[in-house]
Every structure is written in structure tokens, then in C-alpha cells.
PDB file of N, CA and C in Angstrom:
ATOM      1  N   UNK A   1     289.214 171.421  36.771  1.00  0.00           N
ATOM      2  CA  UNK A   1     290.590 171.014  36.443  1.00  0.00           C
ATOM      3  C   UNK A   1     291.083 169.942  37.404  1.00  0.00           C
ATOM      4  N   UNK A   2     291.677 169.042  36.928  1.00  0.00           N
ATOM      5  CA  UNK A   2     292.104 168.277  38.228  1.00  0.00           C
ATOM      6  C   UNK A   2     293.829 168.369  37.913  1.00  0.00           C
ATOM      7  N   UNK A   3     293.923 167.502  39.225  1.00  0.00           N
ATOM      8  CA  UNK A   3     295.301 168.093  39.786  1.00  0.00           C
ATOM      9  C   UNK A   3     296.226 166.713  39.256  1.00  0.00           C
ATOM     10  N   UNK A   4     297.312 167.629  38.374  1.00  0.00           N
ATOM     11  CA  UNK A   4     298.216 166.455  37.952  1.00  0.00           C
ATOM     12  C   UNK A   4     299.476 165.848  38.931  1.00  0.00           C
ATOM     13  N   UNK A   5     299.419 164.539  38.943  1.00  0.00           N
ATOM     14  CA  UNK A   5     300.030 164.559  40.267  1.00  0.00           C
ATOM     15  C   UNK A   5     301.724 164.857  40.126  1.00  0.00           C
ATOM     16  N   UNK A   6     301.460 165.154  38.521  1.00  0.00           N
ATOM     17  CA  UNK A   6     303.651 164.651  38.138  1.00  0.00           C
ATOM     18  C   UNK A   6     303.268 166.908  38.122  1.00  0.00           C
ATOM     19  N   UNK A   7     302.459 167.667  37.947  1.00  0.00           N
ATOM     20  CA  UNK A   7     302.689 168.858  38.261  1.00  0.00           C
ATOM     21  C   UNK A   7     303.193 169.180  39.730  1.00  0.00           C
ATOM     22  N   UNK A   8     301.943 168.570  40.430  1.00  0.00           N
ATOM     23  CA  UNK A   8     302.102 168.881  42.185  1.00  0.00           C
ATOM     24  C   UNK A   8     303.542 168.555  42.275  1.00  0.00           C
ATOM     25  N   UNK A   9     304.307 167.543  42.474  1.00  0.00           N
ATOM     26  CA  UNK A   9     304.945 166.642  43.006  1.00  0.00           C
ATOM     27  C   UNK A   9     306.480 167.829  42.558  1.00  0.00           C
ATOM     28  N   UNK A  10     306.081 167.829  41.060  1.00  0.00           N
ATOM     29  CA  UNK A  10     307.169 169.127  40.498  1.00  0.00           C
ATOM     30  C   UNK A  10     307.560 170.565  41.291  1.00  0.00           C
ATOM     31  N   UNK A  11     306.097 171.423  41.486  1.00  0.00           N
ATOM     32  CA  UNK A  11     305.773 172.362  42.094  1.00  0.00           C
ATOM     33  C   UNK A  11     306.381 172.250  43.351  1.00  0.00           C
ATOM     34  N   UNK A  12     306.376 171.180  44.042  1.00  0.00           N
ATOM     35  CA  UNK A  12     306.634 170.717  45.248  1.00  0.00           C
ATOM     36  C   UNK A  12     308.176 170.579  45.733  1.00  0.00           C
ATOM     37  N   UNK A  13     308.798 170.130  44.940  1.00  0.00           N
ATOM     38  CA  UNK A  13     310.366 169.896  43.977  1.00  0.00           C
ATOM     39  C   UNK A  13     310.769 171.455  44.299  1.00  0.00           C
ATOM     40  N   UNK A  14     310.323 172.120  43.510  1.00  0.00           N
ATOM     41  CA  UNK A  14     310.931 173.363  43.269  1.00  0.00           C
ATOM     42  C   UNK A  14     310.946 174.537  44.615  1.00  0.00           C
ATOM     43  N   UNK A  15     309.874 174.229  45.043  1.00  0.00           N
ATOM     44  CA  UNK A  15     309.637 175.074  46.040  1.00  0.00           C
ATOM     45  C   UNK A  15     310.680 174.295  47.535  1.00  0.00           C
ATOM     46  N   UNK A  16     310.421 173.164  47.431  1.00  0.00           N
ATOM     47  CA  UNK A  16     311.751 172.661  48.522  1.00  0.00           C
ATOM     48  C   UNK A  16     312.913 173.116  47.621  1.00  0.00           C
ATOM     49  N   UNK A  17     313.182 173.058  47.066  1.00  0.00           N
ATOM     50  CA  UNK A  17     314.984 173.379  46.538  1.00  0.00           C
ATOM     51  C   UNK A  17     315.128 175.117  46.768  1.00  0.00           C
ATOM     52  N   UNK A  18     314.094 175.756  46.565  1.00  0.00           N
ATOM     53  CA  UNK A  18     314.063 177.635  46.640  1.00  0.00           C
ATOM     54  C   UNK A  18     314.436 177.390  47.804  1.00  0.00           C
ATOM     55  N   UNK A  19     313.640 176.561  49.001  1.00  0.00           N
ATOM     56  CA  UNK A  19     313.828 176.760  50.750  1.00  0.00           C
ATOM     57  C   UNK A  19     315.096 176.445  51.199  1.00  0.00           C
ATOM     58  N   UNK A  20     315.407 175.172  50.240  1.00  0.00           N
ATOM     59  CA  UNK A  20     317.170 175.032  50.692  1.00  0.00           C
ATOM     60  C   UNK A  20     317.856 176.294  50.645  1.00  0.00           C
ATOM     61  N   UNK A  21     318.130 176.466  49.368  1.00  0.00           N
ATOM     62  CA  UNK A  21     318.756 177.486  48.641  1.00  0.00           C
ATOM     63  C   UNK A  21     318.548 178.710  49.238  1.00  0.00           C
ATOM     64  N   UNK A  22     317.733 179.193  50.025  1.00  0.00           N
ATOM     65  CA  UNK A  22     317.794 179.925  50.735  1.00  0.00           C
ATOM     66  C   UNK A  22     317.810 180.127  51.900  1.00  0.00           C
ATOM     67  N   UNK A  23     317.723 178.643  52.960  1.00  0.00           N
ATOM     68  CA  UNK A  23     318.390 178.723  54.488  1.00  0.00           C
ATOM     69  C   UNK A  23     319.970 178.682  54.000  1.00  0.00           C
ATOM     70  N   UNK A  24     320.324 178.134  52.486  1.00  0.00           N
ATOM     71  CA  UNK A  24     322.153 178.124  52.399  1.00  0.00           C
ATOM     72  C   UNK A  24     322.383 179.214  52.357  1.00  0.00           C
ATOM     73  N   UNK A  25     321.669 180.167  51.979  1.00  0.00           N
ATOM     74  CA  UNK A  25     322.182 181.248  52.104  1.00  0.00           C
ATOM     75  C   UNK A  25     322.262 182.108  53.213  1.00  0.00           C
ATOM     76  N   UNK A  26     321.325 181.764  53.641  1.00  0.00           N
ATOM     77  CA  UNK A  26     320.852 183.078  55.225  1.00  0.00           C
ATOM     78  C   UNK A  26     322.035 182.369  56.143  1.00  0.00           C
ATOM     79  N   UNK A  27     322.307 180.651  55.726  1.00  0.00           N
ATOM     80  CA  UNK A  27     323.334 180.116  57.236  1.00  0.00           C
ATOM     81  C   UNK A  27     324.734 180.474  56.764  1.00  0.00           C
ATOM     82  N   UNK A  28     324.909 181.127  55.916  1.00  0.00           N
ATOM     83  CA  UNK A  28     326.380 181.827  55.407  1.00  0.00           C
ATOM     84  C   UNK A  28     327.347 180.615  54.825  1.00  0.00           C
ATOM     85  N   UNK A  29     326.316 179.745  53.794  1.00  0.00           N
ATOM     86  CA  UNK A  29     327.051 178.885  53.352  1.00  0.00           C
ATOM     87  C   UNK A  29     328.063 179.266  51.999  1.00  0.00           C
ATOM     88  N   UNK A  30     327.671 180.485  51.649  1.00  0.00           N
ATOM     89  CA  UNK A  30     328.954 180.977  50.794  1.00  0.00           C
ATOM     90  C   UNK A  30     330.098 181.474  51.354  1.00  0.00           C
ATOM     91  N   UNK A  31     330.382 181.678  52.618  1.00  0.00           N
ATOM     92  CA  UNK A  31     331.663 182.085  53.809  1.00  0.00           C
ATOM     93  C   UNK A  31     333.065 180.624  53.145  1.00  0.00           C
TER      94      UNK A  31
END
């Protein structure tokens, strides 16, 4: 299988936005 680069790049996307989304949360950005 090879690796699509518009998948990676997506995968990649999503998983940085989960990490935001969840230091906003742990730094009590809903206060």
C-alpha cells in the first residue's frame, strides 16, 4: 500500500487539532 500524502497530511490535521483541544481543556480554557 503506499502512503497517500493528502491521507497522512489529514491524519496529521486531526490529530494536532485533538492535542489542541485538549491542552484547551486541561489549561481551563472553558473558565
Amino acid at each position: 500500500m503506499k502512503r497517500r500524502p493528502l491521507a497522512v497530511a489529514a491524519s496529521l490535521f486531526a490529530l494536532g487539532a485533538a492535542l489542541a483541544v485538549l491542552l484547551w481543556h486541561l489549561s481551563g480554557g472553558k473558565g
